[in-house]
N, C-alpha and C. Protein backbone atom coordinates (compact mmCIF):
# COMPACT_ATOMS: atom_id res chain seq x y z
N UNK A 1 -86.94 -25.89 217.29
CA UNK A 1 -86.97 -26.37 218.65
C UNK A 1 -88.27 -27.12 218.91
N UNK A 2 -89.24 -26.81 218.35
CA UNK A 2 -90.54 -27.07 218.53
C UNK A 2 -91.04 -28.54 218.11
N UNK A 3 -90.07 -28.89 217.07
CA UNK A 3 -89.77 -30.29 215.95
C UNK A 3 -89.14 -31.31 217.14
N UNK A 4 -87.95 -30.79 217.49
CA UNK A 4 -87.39 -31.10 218.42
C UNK A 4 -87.85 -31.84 219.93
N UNK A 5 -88.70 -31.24 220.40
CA UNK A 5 -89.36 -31.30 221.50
C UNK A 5 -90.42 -32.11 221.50
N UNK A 6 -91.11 -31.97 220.11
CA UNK A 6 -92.30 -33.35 219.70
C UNK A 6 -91.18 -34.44 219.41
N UNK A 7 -90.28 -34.47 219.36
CA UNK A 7 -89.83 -36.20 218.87
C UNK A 7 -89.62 -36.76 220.11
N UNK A 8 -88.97 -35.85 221.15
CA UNK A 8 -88.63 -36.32 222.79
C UNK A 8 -89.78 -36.57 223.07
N UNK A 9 -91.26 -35.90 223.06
CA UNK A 9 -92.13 -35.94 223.72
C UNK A 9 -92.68 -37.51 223.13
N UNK A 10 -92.40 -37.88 221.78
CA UNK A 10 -93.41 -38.76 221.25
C UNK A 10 -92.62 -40.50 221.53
N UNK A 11 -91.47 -39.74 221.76
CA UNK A 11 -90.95 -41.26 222.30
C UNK A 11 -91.16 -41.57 223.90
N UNK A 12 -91.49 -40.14 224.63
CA UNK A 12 -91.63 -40.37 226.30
C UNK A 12 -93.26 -41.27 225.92
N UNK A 13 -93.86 -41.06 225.14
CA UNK A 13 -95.23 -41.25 224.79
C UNK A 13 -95.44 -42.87 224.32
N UNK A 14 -94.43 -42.82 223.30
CA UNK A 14 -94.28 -44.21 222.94
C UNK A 14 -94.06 -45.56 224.06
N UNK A 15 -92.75 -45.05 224.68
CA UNK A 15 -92.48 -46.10 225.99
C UNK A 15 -93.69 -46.26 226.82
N UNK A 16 -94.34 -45.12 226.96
CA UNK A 16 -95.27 -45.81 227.96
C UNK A 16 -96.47 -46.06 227.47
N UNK A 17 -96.74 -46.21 226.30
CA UNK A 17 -97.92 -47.11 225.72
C UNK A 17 -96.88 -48.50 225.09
N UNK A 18 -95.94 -48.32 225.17
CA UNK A 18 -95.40 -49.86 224.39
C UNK A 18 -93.88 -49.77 225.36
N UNK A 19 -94.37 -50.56 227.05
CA UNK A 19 -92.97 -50.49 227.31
C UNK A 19 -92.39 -51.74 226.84
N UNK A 20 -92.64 -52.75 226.37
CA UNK A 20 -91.93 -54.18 225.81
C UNK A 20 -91.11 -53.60 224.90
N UNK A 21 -91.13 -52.17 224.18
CA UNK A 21 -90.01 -51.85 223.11
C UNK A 21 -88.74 -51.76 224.14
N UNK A 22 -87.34 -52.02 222.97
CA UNK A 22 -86.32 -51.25 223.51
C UNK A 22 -86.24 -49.83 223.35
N UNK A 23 -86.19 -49.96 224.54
CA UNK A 23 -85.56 -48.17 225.04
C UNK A 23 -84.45 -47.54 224.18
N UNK A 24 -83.18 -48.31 224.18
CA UNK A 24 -82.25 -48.41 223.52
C UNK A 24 -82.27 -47.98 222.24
N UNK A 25 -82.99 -48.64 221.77
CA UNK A 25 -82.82 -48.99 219.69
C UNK A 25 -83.98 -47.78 219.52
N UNK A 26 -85.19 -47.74 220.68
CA UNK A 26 -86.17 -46.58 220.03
C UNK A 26 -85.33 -45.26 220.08
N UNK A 27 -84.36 -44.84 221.31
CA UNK A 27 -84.23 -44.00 221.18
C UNK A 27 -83.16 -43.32 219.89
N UNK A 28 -82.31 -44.46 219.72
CA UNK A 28 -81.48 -44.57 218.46
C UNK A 28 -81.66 -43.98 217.44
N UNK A 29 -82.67 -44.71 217.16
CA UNK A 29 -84.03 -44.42 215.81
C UNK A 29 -84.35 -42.84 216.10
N UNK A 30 -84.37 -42.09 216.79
CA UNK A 30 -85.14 -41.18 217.30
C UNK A 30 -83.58 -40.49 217.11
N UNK A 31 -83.14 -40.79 217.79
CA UNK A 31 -81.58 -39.84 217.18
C UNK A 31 -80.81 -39.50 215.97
N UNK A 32 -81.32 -40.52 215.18
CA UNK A 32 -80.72 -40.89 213.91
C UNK A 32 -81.92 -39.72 212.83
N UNK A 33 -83.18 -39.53 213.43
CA UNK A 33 -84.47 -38.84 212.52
C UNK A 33 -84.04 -37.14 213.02
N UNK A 34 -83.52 -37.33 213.93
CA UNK A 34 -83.34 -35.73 214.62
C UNK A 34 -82.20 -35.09 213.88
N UNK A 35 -81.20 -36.34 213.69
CA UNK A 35 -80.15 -35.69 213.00
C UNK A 35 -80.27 -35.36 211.47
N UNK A 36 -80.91 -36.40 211.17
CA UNK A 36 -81.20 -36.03 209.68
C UNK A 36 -82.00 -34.86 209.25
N UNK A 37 -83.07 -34.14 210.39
CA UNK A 37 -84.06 -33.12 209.93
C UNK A 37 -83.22 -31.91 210.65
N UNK A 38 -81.78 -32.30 211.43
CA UNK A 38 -81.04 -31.07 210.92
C UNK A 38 -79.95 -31.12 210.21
N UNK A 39 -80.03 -31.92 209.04
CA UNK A 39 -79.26 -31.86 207.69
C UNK A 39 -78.06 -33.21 207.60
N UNK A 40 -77.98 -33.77 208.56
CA UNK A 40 -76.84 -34.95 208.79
C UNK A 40 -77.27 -35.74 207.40
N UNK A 41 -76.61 -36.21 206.76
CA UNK A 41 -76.60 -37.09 206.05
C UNK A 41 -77.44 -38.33 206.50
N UNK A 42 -77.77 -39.56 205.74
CA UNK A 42 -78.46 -40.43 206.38
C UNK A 42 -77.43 -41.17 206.78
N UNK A 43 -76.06 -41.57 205.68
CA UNK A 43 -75.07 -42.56 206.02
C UNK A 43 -74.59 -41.80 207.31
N UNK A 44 -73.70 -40.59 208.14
CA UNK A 44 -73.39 -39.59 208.65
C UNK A 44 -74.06 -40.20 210.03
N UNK A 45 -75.46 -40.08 210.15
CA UNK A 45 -76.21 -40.06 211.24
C UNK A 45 -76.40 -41.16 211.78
N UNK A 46 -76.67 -42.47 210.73
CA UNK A 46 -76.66 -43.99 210.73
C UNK A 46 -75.03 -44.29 211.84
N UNK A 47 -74.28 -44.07 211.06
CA UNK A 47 -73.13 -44.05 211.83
C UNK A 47 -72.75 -43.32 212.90
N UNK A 48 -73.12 -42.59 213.96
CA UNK A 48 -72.55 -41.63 214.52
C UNK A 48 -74.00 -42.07 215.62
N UNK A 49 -75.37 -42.31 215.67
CA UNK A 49 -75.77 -42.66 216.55
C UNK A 49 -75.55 -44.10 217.65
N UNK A 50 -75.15 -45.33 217.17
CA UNK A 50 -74.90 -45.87 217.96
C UNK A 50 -73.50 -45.69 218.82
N UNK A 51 -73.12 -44.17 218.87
CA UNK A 51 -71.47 -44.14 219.50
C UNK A 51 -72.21 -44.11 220.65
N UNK A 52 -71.43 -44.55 221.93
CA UNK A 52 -71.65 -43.71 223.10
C UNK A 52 -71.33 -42.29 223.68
N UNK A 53 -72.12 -41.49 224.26
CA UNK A 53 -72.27 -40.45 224.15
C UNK A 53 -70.37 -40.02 225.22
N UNK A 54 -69.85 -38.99 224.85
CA UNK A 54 -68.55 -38.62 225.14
C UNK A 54 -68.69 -38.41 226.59
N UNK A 55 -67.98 -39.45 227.35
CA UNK A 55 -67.66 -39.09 229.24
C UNK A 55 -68.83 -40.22 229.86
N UNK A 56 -68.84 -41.15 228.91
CA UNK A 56 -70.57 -41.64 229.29
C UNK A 56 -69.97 -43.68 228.80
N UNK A 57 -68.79 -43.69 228.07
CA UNK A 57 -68.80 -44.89 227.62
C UNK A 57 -67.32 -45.12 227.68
């Protein structure tokens, strides 16, 4: 949880020292590293983060 909570925290951190990034694609990136450090495959996670989230798209 603790892993977890530094990646949310480091992207709330990121945007606001670099808001010209996308929001979008950082957080992507950030979804795609979360899934993999709880075991997702890389192909698995690559694929499955840009879905829209279920009731939302």
């Amino acid at each position: 949880m603790s892993a977890l909570g530094g990646t949310l925290m480091s992207l709330v951190a990121l945007r606001l020292v670099r808001p010209d990034l996308d929001g979008d694609e950082a957080a992507s990136d950030l979804a795609e590293m979360v899934l993999r450090m709880l075991v997702v495959s890389p192909d698995d996670a690559r694929e499955v983060t840009p879905r829209p989230l279920p009731g939302l798209g």
